[in-house]
C-alpha atoms as a PDB file:
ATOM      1  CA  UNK A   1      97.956 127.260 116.112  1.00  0.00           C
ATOM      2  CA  UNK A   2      98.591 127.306 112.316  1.00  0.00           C
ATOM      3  CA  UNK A   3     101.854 129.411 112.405  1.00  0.00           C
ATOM      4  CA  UNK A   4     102.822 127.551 115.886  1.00  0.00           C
ATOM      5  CA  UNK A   5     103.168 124.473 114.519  1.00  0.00           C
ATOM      6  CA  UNK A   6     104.766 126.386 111.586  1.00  0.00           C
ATOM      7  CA  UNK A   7     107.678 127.457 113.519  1.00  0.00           C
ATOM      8  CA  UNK A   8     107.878 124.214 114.962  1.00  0.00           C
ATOM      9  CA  UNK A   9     108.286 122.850 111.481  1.00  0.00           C
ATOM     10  CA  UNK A  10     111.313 125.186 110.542  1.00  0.00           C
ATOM     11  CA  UNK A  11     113.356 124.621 113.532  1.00  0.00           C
ATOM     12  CA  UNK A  12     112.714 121.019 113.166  1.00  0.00           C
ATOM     13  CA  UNK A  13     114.598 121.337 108.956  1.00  0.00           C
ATOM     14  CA  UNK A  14     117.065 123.935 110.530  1.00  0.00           C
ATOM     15  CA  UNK A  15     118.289 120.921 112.903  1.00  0.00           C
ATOM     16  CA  UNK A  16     118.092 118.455 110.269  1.00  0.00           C
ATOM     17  CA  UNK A  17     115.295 116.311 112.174  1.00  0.00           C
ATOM     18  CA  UNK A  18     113.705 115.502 109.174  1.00  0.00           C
ATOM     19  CA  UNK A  19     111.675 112.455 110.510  1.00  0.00           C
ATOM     20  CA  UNK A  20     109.675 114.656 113.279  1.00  0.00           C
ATOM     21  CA  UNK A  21     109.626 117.323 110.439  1.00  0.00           C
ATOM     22  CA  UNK A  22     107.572 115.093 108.405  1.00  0.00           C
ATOM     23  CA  UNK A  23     105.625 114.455 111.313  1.00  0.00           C
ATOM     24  CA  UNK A  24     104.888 118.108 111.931  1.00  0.00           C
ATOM     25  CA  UNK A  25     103.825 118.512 108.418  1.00  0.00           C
ATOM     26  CA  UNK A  26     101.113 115.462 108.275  1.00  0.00           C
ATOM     27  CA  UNK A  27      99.577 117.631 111.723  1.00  0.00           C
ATOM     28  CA  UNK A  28      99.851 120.896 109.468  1.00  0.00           C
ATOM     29  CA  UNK A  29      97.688 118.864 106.729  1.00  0.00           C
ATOM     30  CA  UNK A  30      95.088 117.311 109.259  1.00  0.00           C
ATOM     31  CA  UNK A  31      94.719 120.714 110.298  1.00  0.00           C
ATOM     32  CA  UNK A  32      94.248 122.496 106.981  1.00  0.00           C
ATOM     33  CA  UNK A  33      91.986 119.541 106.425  1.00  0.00           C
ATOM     34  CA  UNK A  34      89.536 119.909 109.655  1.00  0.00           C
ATOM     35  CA  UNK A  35      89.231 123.993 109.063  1.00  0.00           C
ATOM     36  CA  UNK A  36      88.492 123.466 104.759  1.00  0.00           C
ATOM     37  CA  UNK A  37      85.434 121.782 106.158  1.00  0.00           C
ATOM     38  CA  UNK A  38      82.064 123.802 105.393  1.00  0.00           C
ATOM     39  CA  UNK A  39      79.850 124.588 107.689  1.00  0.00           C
ATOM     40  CA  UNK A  40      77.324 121.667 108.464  1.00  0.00           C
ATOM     41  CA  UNK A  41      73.797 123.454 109.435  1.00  0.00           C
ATOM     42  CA  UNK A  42      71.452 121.035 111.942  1.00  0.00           C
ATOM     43  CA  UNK A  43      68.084 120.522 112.011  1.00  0.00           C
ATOM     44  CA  UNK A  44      67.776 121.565 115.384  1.00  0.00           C
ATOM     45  CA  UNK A  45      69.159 124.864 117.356  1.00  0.00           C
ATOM     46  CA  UNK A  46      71.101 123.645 120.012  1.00  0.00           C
ATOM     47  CA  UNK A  47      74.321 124.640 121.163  1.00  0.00           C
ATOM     48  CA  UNK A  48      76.458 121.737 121.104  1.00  0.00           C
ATOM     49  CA  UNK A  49      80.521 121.235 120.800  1.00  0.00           C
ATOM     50  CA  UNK A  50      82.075 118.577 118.646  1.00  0.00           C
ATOM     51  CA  UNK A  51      85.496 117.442 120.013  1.00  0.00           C
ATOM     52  CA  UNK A  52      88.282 116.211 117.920  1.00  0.00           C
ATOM     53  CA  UNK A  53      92.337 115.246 117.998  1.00  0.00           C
ATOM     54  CA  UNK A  54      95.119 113.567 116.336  1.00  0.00           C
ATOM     55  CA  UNK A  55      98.232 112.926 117.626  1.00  0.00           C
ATOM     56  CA  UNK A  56     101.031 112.594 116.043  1.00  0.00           C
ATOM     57  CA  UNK A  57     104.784 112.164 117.173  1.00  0.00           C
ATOM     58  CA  UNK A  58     105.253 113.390 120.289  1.00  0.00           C
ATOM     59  CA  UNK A  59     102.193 115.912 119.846  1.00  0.00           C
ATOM     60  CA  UNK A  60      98.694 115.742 119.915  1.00  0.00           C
ATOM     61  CA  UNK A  61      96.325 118.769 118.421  1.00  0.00           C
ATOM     62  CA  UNK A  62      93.093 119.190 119.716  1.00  0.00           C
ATOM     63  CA  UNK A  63      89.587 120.998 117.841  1.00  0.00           C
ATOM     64  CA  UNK A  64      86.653 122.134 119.235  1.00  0.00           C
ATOM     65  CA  UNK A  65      84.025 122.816 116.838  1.00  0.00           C
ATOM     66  CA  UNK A  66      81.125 125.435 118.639  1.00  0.00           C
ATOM     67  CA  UNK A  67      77.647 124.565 116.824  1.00  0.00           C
ATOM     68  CA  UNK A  68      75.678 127.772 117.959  1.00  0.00           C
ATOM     69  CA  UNK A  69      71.967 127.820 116.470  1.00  0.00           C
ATOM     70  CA  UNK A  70      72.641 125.060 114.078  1.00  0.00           C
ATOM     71  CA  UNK A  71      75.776 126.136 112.803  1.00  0.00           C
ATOM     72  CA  UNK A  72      79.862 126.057 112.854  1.00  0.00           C
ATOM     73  CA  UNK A  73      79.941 129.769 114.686  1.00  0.00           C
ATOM     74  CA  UNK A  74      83.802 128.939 115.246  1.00  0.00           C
ATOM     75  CA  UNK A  75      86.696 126.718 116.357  1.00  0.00           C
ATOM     76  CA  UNK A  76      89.322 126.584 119.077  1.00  0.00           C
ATOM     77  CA  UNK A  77      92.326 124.326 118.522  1.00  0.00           C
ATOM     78  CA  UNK A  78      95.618 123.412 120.578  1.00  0.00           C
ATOM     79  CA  UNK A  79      98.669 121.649 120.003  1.00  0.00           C
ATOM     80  CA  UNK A  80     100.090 119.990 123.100  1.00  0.00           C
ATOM     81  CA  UNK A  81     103.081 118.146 123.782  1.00  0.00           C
ATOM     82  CA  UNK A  82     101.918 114.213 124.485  1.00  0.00           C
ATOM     83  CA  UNK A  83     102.750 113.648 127.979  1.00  0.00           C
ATOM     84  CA  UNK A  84     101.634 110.384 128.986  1.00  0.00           C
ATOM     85  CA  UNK A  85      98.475 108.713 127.715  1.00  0.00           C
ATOM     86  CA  UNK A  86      96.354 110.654 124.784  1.00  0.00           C
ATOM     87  CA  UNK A  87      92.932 110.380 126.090  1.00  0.00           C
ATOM     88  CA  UNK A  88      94.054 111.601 129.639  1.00  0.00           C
ATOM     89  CA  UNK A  89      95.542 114.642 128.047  1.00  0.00           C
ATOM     90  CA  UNK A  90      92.633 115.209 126.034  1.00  0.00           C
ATOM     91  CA  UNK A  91      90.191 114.936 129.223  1.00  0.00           C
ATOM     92  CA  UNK A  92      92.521 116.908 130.919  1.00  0.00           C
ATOM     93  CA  UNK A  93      92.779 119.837 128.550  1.00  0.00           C
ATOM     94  CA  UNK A  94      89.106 119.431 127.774  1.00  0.00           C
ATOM     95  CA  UNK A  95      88.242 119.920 131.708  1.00  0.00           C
ATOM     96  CA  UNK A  96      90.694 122.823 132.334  1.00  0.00           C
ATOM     97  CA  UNK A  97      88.942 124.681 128.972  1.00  0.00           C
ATOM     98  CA  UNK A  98      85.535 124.230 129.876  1.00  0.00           C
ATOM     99  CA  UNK A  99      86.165 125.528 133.911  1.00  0.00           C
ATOM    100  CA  UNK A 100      88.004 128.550 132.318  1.00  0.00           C
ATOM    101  CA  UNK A 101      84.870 131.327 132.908  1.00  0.00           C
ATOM    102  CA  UNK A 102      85.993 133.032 129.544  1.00  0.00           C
ATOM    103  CA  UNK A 103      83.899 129.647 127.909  1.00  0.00           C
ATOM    104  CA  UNK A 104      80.758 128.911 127.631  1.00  0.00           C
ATOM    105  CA  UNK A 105      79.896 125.367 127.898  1.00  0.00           C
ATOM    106  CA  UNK A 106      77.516 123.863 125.459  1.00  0.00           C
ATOM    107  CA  UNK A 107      74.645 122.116 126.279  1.00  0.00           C
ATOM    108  CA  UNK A 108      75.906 119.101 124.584  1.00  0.00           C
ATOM    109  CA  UNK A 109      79.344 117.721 124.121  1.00  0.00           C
ATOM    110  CA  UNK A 110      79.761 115.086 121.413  1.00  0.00           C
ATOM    111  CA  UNK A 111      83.213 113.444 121.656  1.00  0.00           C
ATOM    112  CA  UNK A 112      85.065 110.561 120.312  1.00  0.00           C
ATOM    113  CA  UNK A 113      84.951 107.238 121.979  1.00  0.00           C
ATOM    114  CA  UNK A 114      88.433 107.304 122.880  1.00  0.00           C
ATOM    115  CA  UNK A 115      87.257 109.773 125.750  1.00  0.00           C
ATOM    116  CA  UNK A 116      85.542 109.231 128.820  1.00  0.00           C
ATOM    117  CA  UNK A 117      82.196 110.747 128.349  1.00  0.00           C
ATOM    118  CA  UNK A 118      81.164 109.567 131.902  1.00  0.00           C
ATOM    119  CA  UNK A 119      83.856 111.123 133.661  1.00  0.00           C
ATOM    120  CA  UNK A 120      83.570 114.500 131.259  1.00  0.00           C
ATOM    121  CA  UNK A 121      79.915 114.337 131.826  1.00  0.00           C
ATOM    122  CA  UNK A 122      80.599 114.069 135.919  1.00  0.00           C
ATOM    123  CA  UNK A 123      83.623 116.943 135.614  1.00  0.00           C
ATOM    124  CA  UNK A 124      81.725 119.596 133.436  1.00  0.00           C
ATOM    125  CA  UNK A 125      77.992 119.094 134.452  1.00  0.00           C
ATOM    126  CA  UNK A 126      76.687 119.300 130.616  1.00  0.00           C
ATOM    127  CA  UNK A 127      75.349 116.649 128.574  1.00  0.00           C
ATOM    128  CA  UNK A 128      78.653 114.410 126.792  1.00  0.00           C
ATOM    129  CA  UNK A 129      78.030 112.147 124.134  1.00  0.00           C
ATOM    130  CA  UNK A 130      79.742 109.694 121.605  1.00  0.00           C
ATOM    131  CA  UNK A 131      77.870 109.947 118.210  1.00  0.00           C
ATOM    132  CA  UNK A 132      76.972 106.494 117.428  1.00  0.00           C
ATOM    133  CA  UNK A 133      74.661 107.189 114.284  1.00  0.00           C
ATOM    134  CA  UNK A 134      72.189 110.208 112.796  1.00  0.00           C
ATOM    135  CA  UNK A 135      72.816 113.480 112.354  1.00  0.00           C
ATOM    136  CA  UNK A 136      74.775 114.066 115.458  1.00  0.00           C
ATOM    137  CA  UNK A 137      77.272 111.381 114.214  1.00  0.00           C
ATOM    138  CA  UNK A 138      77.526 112.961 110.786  1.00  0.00           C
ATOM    139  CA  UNK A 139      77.998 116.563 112.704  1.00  0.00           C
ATOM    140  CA  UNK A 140      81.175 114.428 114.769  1.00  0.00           C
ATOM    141  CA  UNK A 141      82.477 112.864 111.633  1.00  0.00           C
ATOM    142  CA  UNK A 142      82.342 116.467 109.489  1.00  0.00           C
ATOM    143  CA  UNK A 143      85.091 117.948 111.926  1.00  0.00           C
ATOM    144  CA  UNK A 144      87.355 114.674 111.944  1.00  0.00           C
END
């Protein structure tokens, strides 16, 4: 995703379109930013998957955090082109990833409130929450 946006980045100078250039570059920071983060260990064992995204411009980049036996045991991110409103994309991408039989769904989804955890909940079968406070909060906030 790194080298993706990257690319997009250099054509953007090369055409002199500096302002969604600079936009590119603030989503190249946020994402060096969310994968710097250590690993946050839980207290319990669950396997859970915290959801995250910022959009900027005209693009909005998706993380998914997989917390496998208390642990970060990896991470899945996508940059999409913002089509319409942000949370339906999300949902959207979010429903079309987890029906995919190449992943496993979690037990326990914990996404921002921006999302519909109802309708993700209703879609995917599994357990989707929005952290409001303890540890599963802190796990949601660590991968912002």
């Amino acid at each position: 995703m790194k080298r993706e946006l990257e690319k997009h980045l250099k054509q953007q100078v090369d055409n002199l379109e500096f302002e969604r250039a600079k936009e590119t570059h603030e989503l190249l920071n946020v994402l060096d930013r969310i994968t710097d983060k250590e690993k946050v260990l839980t207290r319990d064992f669950g396997h859970r998957d915290a959801i995250h995204f910022v959009t900027r411009d005209q693009f909005c980049a998706i993380q998914i955090s997989f917390l496998r036996n208390g642990a970060v045991a990896g991470r899945s991110s996508k940059v999409l082109e913002l089509v319409g409103e942000e949370s339906e994309l999300v949902e959207s991408f979010l429903m079309a990833f987890y029906t995919d039989p190449n992943h496993l769904r979690p037990k326990e989804l914990l996404v921002p409130e921006q999302l519909d955890a109802k309708l993700l909940a209703s879609a995917l079968g599994i357990k989707v929450r929005v952290p409001q406070k303890g540890e599963k909060k802190s796990i949601a906030r660590a991968h912002s």
